[in-house]
N, C-alpha and C. Protein backbone atom coordinates (compact mmCIF):
# COMPACT_ATOMS: atom_id res chain seq x y z
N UNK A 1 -50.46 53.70 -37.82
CA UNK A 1 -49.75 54.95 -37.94
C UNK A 1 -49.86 55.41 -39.39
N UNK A 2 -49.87 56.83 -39.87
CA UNK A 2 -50.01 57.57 -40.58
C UNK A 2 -49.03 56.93 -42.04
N UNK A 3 -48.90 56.84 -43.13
CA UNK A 3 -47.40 56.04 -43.68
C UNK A 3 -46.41 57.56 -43.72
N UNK A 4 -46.89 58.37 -43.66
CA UNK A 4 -46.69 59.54 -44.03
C UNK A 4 -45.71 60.26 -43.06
N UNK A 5 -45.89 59.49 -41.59
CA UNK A 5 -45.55 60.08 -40.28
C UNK A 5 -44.63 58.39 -40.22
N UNK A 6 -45.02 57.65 -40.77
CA UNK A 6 -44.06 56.53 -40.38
C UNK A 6 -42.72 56.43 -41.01
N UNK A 7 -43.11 57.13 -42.36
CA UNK A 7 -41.53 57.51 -43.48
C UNK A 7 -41.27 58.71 -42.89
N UNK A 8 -41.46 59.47 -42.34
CA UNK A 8 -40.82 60.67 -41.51
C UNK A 8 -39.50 60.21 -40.20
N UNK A 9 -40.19 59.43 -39.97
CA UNK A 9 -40.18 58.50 -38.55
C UNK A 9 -38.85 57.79 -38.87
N UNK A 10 -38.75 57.08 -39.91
CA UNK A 10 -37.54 56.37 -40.31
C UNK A 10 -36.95 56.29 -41.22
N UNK A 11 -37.37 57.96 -41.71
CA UNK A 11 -35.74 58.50 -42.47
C UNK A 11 -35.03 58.97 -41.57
N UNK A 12 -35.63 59.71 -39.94
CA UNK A 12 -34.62 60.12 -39.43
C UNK A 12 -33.97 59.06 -37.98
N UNK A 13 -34.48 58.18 -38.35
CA UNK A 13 -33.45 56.70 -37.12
C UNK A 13 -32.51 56.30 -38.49
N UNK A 14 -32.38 56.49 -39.77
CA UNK A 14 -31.56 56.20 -40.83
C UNK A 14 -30.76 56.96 -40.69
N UNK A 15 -30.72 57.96 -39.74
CA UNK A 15 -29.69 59.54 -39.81
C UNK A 15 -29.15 59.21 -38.30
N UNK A 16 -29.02 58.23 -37.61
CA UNK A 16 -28.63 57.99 -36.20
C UNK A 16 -27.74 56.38 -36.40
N UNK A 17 -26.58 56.50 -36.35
CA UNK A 17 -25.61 54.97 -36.65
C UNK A 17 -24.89 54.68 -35.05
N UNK A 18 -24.80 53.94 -35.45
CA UNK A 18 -23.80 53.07 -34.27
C UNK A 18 -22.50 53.27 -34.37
N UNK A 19 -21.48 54.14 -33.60
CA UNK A 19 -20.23 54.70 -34.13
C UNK A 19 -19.55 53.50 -34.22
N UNK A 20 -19.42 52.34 -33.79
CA UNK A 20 -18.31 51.36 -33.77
C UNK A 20 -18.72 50.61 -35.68
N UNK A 21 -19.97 50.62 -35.92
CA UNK A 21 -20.52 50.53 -37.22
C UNK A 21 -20.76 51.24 -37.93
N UNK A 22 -20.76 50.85 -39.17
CA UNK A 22 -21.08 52.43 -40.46
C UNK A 22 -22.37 52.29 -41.23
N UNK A 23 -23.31 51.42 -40.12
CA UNK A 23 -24.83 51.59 -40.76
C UNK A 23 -25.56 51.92 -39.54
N UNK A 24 -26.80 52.22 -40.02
CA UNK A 24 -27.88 53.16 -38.90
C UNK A 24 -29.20 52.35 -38.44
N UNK A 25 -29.05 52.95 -37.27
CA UNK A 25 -29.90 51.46 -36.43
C UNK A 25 -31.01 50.97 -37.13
N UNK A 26 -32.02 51.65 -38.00
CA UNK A 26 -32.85 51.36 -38.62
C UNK A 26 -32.47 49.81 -39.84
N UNK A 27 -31.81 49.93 -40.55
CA UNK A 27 -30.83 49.16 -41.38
C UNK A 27 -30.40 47.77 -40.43
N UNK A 28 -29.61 48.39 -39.57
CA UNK A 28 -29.08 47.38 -38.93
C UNK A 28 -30.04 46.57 -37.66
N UNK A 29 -31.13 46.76 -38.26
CA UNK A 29 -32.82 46.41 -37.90
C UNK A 29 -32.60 45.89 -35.87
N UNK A 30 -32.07 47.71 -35.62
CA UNK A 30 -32.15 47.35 -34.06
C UNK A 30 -33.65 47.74 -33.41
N UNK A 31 -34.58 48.18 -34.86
CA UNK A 31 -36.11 48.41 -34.35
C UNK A 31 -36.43 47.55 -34.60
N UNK A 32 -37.47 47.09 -33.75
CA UNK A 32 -38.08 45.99 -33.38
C UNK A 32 -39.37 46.94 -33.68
N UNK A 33 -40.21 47.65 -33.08
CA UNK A 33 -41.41 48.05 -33.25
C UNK A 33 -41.43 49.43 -33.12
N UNK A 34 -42.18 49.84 -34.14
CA UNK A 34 -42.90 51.64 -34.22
C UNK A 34 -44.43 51.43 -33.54
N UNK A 35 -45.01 52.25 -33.07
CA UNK A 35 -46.39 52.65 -32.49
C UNK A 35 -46.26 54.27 -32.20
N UNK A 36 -47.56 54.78 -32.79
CA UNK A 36 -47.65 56.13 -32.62
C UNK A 36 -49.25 55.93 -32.31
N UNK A 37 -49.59 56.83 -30.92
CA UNK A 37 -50.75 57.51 -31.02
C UNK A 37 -50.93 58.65 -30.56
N UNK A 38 -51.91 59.71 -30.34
CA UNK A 38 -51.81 60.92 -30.45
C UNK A 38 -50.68 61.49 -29.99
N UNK A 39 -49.27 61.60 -30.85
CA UNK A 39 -48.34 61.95 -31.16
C UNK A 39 -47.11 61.49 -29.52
N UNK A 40 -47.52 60.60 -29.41
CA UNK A 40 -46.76 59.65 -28.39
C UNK A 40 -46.32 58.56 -29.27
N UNK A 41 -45.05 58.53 -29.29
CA UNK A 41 -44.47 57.16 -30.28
C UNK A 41 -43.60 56.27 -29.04
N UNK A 42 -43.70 55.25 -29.71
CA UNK A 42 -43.32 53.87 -28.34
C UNK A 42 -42.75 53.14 -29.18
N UNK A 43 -41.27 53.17 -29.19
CA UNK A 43 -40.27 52.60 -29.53
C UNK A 43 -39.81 51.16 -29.01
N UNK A 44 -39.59 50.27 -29.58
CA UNK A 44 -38.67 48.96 -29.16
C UNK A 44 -38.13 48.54 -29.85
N UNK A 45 -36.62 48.92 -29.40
CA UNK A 45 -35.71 48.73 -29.97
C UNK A 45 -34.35 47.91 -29.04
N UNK A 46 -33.28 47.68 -29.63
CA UNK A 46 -32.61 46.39 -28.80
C UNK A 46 -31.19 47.23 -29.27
N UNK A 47 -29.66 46.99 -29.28
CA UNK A 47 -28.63 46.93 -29.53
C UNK A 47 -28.08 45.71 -30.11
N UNK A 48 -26.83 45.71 -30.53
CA UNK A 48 -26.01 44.84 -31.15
C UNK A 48 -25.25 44.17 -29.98
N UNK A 49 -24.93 44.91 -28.76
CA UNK A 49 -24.78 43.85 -27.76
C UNK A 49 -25.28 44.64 -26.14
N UNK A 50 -25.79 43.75 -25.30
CA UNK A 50 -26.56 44.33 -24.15
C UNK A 50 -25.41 45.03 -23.08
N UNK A 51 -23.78 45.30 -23.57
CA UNK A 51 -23.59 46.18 -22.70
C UNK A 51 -22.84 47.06 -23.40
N UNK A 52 -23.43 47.33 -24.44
CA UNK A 52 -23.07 48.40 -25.31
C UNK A 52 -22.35 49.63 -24.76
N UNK A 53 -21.39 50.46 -24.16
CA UNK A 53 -20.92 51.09 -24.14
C UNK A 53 -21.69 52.68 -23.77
N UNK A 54 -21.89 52.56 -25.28
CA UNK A 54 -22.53 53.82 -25.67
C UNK A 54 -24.13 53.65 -25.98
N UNK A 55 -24.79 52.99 -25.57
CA UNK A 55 -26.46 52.67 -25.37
C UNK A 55 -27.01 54.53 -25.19
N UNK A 56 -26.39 55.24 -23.92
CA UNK A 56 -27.26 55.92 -23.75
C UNK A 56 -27.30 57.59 -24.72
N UNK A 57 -26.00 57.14 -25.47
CA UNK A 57 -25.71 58.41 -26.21
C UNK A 57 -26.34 57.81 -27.31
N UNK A 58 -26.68 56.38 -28.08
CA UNK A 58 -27.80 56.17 -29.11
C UNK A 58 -29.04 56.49 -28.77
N UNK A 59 -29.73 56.14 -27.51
CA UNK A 59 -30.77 56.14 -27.41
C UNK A 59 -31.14 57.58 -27.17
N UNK A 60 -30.61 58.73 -26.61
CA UNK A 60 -30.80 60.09 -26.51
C UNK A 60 -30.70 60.92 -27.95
N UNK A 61 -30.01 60.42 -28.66
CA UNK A 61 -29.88 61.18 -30.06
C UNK A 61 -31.56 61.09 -30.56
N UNK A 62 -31.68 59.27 -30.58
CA UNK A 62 -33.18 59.00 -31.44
C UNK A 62 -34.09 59.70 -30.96
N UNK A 63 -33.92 59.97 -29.45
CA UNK A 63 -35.04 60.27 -28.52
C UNK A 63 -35.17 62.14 -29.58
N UNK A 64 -33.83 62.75 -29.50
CA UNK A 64 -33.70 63.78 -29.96
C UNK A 64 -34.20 63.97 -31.39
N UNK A 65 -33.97 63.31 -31.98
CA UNK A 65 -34.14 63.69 -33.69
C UNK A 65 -35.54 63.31 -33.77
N UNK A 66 -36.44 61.91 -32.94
CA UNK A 66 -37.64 61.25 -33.28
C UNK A 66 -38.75 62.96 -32.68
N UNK A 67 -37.87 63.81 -31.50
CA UNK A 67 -39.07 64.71 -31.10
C UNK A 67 -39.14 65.84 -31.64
N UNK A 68 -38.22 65.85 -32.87
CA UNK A 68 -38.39 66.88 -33.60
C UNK A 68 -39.19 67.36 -34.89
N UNK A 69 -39.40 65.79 -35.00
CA UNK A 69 -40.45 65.19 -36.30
C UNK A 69 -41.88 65.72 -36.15
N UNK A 70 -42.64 66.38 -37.03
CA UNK A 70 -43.60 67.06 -37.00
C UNK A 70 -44.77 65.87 -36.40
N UNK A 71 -45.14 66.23 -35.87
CA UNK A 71 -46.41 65.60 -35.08
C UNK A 71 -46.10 64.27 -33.97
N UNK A 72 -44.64 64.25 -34.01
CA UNK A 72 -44.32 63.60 -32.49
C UNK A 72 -43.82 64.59 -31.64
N UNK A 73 -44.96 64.45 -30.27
CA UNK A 73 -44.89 65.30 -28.90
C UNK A 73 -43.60 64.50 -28.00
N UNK A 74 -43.72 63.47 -27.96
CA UNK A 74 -42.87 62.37 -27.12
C UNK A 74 -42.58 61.11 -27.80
N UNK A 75 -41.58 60.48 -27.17
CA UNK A 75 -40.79 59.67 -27.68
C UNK A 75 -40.28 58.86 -26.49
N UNK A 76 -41.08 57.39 -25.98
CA UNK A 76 -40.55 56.72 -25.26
C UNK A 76 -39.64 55.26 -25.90
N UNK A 77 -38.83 55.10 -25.59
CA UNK A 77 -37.93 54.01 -25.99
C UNK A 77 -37.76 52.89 -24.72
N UNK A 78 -38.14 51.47 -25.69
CA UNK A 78 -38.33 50.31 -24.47
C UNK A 78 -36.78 49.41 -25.17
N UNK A 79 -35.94 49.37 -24.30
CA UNK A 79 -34.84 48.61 -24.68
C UNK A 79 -35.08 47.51 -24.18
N UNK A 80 -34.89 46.55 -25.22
CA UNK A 80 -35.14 44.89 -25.01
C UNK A 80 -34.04 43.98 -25.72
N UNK A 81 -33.69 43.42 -25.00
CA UNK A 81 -32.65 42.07 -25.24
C UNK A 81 -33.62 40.64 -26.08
N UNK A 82 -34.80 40.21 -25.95
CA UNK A 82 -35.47 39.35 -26.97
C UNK A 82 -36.34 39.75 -27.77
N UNK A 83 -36.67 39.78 -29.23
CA UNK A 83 -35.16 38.85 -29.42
C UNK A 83 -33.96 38.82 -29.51
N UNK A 84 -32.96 38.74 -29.43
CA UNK A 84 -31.63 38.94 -29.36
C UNK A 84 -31.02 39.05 -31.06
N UNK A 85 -30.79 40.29 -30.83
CA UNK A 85 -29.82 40.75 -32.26
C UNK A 85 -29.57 39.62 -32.89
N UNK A 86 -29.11 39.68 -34.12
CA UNK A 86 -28.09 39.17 -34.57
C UNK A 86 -28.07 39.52 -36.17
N UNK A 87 -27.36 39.26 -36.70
CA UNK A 87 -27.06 39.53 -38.37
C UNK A 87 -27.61 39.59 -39.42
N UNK A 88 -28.68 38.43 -39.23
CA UNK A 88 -29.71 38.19 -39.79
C UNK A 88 -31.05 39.30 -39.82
N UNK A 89 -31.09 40.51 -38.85
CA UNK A 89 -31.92 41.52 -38.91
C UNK A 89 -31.64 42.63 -39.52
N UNK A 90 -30.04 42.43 -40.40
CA UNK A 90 -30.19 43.63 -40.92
C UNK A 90 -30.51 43.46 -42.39
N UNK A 91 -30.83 44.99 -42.91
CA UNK A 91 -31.29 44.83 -44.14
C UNK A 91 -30.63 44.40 -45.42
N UNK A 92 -30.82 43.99 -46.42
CA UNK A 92 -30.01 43.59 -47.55
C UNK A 92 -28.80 44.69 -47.57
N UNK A 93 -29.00 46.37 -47.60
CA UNK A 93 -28.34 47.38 -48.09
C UNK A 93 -27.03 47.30 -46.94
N UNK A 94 -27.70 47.16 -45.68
CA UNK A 94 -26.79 47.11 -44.72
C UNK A 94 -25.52 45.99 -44.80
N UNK A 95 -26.21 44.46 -44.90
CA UNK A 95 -25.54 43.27 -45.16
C UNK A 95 -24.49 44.08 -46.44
N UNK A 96 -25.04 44.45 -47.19
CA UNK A 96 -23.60 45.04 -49.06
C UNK A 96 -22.91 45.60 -47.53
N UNK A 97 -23.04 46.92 -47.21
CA UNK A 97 -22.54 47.86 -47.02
C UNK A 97 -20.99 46.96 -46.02
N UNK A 98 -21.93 46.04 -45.48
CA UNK A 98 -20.90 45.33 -44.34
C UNK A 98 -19.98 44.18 -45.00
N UNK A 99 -20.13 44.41 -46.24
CA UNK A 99 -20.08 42.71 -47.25
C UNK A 99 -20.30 41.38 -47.06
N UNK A 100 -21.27 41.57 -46.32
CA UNK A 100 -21.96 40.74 -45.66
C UNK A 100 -22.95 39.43 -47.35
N UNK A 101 -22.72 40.20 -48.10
CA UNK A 101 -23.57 39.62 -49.16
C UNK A 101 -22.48 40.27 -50.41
C-alpha cells in the first residue's frame, strides 16, 4: 500500500475510539491488518471483548470515515477474535494515556 494512502488510512481509525475507553482503536492496536488494492481496503480488526455491546456502531463509523478517504472505493472489515486482545497491543501513547506505564 501507498505510505501516503496508509497515513491517510490511520489518522482517520485514530479519529474513531471506543466510548467505554478514551483511546482509538488504532492505539489501542484493535488493527490487526491494513490491505489495500485497487481502492478496496480489507480490514482485520478484533475488539477489546467479543461481546462488545457496541461492535456494530464501531465498526460502521470506521467503515464510514475509512470510505471517505481519497482513493478508498470500499471498505470491508473481517472481525476476528485470534489473536485475542489484550493490553499488551496497545501502543506506548495509549498504555501513558491509560497509566498503564
Amino acid at each position: 500500500m501507498d505510505s501516503l494512502l496508509e497515513s491517510k488510512i490511520i489518522n482517520e481509525l485514530k479519529t474513531v475510539y471506543d466510548p467505554e475507553i478514551p483511546v482509538n482503536v488504532y492505539d489501542l492496536g484493535l488493527i490487526y491488518n491494513l490491505k489495500e488494492k485497487d481502492g478496496v481496503l480489507d480490514i482485520e480488526m478484533t475488539l477489546t471483548a467479543p461481546g462488545c455491546p457496541i461492535a456494530d456502531e464501531i465498526l460502521n463509523e470506521i467503515k464510514m470515515k475509512l470510505e471517505c478517504v481519497s482513493g478508498i472505493r470500499q471498505v470491508n472489515i473481517n472481525l476476528v477474535f485470534e489473536p485475542e486482545w489484550n493490553q499488551d497491543m496497545m501502543s506506548e501513547e495509549a498504555k501513558i494515556d491509560l497509566g498503564f506505564m
